[in-house]
N, C-alpha and C. Protein backbone atom coordinates (compact mmCIF):
# COMPACT_ATOMS: atom_id res chain seq x y z
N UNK A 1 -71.65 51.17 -50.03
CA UNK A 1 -70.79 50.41 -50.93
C UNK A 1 -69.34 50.42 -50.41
N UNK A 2 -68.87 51.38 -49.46
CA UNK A 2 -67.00 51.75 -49.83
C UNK A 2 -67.23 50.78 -48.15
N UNK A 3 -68.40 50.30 -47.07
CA UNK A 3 -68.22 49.87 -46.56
C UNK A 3 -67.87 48.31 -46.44
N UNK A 4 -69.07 47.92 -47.76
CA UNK A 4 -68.68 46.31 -47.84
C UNK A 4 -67.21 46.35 -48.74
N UNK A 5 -67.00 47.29 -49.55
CA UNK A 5 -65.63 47.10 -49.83
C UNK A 5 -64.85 47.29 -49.18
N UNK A 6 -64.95 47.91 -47.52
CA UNK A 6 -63.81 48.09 -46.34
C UNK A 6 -63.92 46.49 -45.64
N UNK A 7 -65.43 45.87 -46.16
CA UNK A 7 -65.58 44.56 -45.19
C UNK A 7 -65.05 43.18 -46.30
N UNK A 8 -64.63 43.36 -47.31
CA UNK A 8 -64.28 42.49 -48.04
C UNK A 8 -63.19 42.27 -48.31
N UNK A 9 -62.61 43.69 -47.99
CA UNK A 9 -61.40 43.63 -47.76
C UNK A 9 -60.31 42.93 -46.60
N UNK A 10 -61.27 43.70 -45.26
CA UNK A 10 -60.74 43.34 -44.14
C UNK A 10 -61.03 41.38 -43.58
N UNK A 11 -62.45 41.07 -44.54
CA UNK A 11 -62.25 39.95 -44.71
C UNK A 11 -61.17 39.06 -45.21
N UNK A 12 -60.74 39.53 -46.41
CA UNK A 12 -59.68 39.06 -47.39
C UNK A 12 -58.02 38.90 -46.51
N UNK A 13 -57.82 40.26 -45.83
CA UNK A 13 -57.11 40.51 -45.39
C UNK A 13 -57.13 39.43 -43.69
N UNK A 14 -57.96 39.27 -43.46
CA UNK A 14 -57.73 38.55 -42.33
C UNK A 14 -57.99 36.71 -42.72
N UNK A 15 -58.30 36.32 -43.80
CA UNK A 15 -58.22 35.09 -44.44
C UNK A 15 -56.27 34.67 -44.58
N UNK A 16 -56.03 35.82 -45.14
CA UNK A 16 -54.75 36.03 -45.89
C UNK A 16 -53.76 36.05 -44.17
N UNK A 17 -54.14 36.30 -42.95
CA UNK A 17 -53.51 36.51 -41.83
C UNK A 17 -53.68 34.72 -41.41
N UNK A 18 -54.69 34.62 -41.16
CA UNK A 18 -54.79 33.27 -40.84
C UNK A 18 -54.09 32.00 -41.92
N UNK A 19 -53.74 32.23 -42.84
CA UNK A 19 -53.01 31.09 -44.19
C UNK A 19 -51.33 31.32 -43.39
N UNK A 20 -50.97 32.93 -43.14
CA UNK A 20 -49.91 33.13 -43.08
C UNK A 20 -49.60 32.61 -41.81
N UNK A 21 -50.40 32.85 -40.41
CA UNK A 21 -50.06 31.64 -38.97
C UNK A 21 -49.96 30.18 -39.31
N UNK A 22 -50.71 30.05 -40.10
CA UNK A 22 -51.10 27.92 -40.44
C UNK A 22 -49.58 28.24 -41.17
N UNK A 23 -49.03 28.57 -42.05
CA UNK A 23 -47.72 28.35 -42.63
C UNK A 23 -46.71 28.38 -41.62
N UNK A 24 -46.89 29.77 -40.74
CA UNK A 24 -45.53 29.74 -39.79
C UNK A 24 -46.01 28.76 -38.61
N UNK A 25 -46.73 27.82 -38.35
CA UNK A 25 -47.10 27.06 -37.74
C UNK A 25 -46.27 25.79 -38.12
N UNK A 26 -46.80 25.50 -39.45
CA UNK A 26 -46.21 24.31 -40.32
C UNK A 26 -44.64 24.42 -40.13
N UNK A 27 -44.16 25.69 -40.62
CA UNK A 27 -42.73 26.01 -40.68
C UNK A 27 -42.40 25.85 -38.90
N UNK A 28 -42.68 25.96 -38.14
CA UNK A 28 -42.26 25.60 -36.88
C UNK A 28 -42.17 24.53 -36.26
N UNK A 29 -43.12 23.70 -36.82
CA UNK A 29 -43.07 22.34 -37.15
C UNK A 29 -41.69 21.31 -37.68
N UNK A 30 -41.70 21.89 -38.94
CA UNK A 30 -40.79 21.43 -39.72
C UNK A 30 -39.29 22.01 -39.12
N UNK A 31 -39.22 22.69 -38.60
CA UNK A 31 -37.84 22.92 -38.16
C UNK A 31 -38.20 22.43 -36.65
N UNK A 32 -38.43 22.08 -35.52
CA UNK A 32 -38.61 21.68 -34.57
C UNK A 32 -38.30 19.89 -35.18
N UNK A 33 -39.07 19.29 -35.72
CA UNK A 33 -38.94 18.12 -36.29
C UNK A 33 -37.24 17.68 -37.27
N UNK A 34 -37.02 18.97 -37.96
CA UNK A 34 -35.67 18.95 -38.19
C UNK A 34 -34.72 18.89 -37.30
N UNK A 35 -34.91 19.84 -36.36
CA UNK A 35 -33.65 19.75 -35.03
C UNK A 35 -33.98 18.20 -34.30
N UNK A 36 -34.84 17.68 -34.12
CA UNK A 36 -34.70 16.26 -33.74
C UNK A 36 -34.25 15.21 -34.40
N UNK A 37 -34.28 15.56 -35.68
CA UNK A 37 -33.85 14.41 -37.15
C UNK A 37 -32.57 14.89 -36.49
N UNK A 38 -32.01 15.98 -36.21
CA UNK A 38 -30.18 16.34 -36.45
C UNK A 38 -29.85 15.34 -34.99
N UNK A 39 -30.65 15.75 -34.09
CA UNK A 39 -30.11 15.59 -32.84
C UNK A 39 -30.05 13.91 -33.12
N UNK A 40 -30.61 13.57 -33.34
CA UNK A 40 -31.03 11.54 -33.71
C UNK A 40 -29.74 11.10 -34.28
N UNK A 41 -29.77 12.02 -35.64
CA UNK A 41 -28.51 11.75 -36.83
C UNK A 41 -27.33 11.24 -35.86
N UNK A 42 -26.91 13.25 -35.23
CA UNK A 42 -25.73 12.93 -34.49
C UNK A 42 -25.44 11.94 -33.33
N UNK A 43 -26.45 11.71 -32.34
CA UNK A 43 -26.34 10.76 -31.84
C UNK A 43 -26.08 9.02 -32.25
N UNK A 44 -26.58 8.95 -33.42
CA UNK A 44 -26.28 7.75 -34.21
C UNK A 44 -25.36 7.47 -34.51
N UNK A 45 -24.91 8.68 -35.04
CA UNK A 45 -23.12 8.86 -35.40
C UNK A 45 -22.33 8.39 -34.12
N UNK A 46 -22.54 9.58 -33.15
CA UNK A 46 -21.51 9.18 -32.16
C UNK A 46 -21.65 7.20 -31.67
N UNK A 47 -22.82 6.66 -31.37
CA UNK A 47 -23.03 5.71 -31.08
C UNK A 47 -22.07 4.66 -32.16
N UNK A 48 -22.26 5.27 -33.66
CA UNK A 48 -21.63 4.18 -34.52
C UNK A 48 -19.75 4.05 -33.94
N UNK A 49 -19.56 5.47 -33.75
CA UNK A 49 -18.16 6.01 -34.29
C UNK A 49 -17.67 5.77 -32.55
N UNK A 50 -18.44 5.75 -31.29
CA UNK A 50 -17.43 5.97 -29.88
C UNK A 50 -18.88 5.11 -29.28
N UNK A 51 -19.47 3.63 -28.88
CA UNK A 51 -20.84 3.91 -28.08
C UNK A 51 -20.58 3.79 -27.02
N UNK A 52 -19.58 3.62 -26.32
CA UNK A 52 -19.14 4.15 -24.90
C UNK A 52 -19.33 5.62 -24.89
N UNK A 53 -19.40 6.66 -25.47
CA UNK A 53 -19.02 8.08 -25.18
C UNK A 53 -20.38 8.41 -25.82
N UNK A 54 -21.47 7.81 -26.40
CA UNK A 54 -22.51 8.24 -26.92
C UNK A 54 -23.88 8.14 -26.06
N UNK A 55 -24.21 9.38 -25.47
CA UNK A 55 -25.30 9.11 -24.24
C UNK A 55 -24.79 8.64 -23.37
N UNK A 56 -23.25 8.51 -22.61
CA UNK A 56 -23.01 8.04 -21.39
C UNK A 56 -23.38 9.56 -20.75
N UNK A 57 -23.44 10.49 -21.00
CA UNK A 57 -23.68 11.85 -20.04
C UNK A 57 -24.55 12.39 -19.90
N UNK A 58 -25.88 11.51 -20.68
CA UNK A 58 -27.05 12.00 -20.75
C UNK A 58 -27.25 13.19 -21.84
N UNK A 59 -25.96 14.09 -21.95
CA UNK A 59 -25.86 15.27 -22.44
C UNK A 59 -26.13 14.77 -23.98
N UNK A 60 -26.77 15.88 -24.70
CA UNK A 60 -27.27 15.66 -26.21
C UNK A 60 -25.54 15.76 -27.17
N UNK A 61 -25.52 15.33 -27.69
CA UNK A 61 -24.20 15.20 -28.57
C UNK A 61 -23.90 16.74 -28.98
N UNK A 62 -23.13 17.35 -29.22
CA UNK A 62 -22.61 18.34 -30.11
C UNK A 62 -22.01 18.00 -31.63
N UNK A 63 -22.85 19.28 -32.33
CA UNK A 63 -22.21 19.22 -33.88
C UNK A 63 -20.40 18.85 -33.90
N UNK A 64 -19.64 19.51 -32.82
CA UNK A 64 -18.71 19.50 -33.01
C UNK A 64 -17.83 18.67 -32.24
N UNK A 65 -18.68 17.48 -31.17
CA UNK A 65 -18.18 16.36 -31.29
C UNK A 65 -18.40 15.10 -32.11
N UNK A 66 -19.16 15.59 -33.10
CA UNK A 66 -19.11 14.57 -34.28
C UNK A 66 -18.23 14.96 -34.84
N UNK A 67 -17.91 16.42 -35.35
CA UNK A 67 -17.10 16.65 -36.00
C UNK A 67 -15.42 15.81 -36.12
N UNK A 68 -15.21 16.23 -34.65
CA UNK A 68 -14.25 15.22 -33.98
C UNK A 68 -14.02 14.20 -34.27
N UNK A 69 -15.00 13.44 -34.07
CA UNK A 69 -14.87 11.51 -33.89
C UNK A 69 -14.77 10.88 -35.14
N UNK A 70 -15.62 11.78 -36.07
CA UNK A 70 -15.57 11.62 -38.10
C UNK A 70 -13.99 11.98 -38.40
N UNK A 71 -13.44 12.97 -37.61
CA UNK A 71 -12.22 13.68 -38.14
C UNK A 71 -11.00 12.19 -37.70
N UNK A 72 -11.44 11.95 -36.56
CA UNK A 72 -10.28 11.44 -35.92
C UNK A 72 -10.79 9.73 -36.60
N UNK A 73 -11.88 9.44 -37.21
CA UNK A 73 -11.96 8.22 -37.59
C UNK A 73 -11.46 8.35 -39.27
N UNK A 74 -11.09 9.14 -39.21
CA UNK A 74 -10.85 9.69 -41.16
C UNK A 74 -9.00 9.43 -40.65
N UNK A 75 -8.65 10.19 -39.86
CA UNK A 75 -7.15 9.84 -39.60
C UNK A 75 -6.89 9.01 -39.19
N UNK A 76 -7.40 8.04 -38.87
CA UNK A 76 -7.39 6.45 -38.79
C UNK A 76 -7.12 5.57 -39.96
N UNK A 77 -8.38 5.64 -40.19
CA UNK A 77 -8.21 5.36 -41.99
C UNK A 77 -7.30 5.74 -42.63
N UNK A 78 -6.33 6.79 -42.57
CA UNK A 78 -5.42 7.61 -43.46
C UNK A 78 -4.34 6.54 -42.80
N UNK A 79 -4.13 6.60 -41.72
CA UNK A 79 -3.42 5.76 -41.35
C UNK A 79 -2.82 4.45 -41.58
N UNK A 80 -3.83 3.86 -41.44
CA UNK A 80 -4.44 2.30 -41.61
C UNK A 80 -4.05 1.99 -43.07
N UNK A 81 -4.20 3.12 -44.13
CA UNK A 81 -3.90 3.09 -45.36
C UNK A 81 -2.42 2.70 -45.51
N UNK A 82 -2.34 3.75 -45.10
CA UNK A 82 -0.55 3.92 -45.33
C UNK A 82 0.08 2.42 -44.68
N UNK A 83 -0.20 2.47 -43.41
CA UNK A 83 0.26 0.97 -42.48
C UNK A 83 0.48 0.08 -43.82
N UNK A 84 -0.74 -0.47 -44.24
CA UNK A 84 -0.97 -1.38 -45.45
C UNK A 84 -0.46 -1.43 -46.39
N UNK A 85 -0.45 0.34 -47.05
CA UNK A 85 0.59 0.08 -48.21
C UNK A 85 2.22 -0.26 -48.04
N UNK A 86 2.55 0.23 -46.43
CA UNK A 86 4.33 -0.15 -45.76
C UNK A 86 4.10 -1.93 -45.82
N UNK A 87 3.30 -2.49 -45.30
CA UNK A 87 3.37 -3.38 -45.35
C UNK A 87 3.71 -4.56 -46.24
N UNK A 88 2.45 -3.62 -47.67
CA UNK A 88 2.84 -4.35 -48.92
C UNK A 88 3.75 -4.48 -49.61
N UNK A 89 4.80 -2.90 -49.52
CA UNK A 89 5.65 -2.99 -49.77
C UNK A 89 7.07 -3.59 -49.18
N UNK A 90 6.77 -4.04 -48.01
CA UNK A 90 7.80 -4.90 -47.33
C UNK A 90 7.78 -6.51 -47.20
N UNK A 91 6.36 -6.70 -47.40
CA UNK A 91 6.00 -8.14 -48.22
C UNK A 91 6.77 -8.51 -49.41
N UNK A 92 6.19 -7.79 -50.37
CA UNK A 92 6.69 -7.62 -52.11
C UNK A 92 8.37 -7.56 -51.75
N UNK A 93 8.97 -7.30 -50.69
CA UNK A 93 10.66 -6.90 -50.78
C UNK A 93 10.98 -8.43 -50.31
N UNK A 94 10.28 -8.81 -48.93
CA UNK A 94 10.74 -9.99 -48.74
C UNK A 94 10.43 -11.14 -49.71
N UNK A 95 9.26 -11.35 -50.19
CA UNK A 95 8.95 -12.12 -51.47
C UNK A 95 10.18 -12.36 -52.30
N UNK A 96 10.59 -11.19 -52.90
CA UNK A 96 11.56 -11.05 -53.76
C UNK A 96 12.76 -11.45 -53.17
N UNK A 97 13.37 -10.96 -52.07
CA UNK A 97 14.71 -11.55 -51.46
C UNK A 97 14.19 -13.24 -51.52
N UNK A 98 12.98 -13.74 -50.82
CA UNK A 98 12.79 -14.98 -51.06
C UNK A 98 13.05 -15.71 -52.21
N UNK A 99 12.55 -15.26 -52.95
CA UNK A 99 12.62 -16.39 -54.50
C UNK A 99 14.19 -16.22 -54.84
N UNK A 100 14.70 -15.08 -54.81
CA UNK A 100 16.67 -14.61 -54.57
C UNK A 100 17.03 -16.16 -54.02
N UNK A 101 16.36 -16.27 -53.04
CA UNK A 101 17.38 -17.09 -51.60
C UNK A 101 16.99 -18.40 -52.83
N UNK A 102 15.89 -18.79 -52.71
CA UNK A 102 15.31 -19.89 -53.72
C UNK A 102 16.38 -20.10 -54.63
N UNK A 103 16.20 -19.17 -55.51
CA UNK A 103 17.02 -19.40 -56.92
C UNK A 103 18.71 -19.61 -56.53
N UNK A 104 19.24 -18.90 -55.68
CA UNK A 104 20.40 -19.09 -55.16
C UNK A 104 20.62 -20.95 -54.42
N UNK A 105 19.60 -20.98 -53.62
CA UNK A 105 19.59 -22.68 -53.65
C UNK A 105 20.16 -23.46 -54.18
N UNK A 106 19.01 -23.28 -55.35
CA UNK A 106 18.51 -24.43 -56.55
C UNK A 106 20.45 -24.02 -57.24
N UNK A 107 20.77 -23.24 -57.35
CA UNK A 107 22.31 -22.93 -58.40
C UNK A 107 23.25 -23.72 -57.32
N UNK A 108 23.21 -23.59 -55.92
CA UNK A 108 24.21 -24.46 -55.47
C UNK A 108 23.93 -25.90 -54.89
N UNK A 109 22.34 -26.33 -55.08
CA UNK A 109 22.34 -27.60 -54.78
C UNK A 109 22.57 -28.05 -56.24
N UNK A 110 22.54 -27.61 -57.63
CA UNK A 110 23.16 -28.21 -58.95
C UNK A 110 24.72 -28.18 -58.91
N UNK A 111 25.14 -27.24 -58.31
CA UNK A 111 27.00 -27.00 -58.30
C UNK A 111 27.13 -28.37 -57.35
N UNK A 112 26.65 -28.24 -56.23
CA UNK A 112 27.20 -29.77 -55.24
C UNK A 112 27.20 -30.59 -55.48
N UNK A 113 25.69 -30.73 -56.60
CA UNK A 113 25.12 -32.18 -57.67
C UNK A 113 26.49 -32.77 -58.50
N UNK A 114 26.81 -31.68 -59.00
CA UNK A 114 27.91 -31.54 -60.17
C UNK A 114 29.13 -31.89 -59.87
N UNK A 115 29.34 -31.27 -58.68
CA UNK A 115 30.87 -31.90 -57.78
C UNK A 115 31.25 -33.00 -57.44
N UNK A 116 29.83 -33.84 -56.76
CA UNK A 116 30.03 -35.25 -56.57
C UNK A 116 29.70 -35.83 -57.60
């Protein structure tokens, strides 16, 4: 008896070994398949953000030249912002001196009207 319970065990126990390889199998999987989703990602990135500099070296992209090219395309934008809002606000100034010049016009082509 204490043998089939040493063999039912060691059965059990080696069922329970084999579930646990098929998992770290799967799990090796899934992260092998993950590091290619990343490597894809970043390369996509770089391609969107530089595609001259994306795969010209053959070399696989680095986390931290995306980092880069996102950083330096964000201070662009920050940029680009600001540019726009100087702009608007120097529009909106000349606008205003404009309709000035306008209205100043219109008061001395009525004074000249008035003279002759």
């Amino acid at each position: 008896q204490a043998e089939e319970e040493l063999k039912a065990a060691w059965s059990q126990q080696a069922r329970q070994l084999q579930e646990m390889e098929r998992r770290e199998r799967l799990l090796r999987s899934d992260v092998q398949r993950a590091g290619e989703q990343l490597e894809s990602f970043k390369t996509r990135v770089m391609q969107v953000c530089s595609p001259s500099a994306a795969g010209s070296t053959g070399k696989p992209v680095t986390e931290q030249q995306v980092i880069e090219k996102v950083q330096q395309i964000s201070d662009e934008n920050k940029q680009s912002h600001e540019r726009e809002k100087t702009l608007q606000k120097e529009l909106s100034s000349r606008l205003a001196k404009e309709r000035e010049v306008s209205a100043n016009i219109e008061v001395f082509k009525n004074s000249l009207q008035k003279l002759q």
